[in-house]
Protein backbone atom coordinates (compact mmCIF):
# COMPACT_ATOMS: atom_id res chain seq x y z
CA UNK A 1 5.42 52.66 -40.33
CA UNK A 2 3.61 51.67 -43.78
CA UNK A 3 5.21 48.98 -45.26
CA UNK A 4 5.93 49.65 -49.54
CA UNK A 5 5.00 46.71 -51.54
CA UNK A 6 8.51 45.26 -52.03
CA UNK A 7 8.42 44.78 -48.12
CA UNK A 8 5.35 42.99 -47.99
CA UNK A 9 6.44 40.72 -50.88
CA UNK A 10 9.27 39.99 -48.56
CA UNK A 11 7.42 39.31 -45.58
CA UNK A 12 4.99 36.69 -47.66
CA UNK A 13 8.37 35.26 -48.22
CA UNK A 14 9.76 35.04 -45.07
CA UNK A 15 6.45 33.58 -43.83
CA UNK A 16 6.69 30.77 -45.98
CA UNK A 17 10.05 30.37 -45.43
CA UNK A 18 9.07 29.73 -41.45
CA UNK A 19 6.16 27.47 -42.01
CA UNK A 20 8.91 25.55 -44.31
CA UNK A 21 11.33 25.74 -41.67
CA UNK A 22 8.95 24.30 -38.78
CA UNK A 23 7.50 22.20 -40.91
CA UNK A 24 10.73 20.42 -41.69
CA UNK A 25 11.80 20.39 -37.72
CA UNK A 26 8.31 19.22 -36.65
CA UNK A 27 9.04 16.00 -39.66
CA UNK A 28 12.50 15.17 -38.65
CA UNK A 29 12.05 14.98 -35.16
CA UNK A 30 8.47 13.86 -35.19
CA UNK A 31 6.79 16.32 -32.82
CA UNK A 32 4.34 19.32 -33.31
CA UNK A 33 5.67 22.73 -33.03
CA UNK A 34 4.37 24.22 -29.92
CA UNK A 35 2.62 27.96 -30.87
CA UNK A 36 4.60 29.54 -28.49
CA UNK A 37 7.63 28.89 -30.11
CA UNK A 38 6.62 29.81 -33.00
CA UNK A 39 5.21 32.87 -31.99
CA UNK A 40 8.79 33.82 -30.40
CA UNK A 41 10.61 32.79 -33.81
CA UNK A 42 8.07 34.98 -35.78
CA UNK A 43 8.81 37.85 -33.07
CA UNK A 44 12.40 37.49 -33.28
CA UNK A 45 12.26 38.19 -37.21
CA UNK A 46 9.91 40.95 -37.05
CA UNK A 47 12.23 42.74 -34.67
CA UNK A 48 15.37 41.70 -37.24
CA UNK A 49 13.19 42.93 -40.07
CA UNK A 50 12.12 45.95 -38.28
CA UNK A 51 15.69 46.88 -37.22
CA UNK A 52 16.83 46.24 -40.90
CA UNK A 53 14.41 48.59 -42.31
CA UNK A 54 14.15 51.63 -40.56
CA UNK A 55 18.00 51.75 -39.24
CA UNK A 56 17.60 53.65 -36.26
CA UNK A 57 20.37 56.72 -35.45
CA UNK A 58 21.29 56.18 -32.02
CA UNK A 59 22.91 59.57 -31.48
CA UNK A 60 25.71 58.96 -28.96
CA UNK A 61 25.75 61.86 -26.06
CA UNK A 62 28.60 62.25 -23.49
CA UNK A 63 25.76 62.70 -20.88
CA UNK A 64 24.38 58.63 -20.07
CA UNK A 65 20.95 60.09 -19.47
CA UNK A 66 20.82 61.04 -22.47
CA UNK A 67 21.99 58.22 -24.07
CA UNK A 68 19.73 56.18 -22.47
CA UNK A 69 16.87 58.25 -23.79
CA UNK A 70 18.53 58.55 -27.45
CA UNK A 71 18.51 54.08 -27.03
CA UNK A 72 14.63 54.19 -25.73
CA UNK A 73 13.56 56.50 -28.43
CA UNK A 74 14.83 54.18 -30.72
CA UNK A 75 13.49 50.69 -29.23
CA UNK A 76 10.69 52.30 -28.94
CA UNK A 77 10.11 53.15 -32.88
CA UNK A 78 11.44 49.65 -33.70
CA UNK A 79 9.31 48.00 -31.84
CA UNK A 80 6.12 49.59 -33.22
CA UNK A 81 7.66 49.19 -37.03
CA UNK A 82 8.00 45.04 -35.31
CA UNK A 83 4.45 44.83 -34.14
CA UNK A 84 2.65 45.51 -37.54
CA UNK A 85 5.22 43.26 -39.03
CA UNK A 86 5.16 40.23 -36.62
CA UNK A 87 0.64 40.58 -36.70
CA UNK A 88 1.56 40.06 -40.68
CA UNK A 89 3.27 37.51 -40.10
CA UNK A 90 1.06 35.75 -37.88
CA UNK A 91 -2.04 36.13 -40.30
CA UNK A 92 0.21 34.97 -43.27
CA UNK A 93 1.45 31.41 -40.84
CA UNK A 94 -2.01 30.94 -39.79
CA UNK A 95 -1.11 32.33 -35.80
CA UNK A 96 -3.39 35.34 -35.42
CA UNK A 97 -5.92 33.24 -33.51
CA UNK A 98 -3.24 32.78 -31.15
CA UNK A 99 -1.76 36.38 -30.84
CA UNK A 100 -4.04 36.62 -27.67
CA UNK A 101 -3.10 33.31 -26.36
């Protein structure tokens, strides 16, 4: 998946929008946010984001085995779209030293 520029204009946006966000919960209740959490948050969104932009067809099938491979197929091509968009977003928050970790 190649992101167009209007998507990586929103994804600059959404990663400020999280370092706001964590920011504000690491202030009010006066602890750090632990990397691991915000690894999962910035996961969570690039799946959302990933889901939002590609749609996947799920073509329904009276046979379950093939419905099951019809809901793989498309996991499996929103979760690559996800992975280019959540190492984005870790480079943009600052993370990618800790996508290893």
């Amino acid at each position: 998946m190649q992101l167009e520029p209007e998507q990586l204009v929103l994804v600059g946006i959404v990663a400020s929008v999280i370092t706001a966000a964590l920011r504000f919960v690491a202030a009010k209740l006066g602890w750090t946010v632990p990397a691991s959490y915000a690894k999962i948050l910035v996961f969570v969104v690039a799946v959302v984001l990933a889901a939002v932009w590609m749609k996947p067809e799920v073509g329904f099938s009276e046979d379950p085995l093939q419905f099951a491979g019809n809901l793989l197929a498309a996991a499996i091509a929103v979760m690559g779209a996800a992975r280019a968009i959540y190492e984005l977003l870790l480079g943009r928050l600052g993370l990618s030293k800790l996508a290893s970790a």
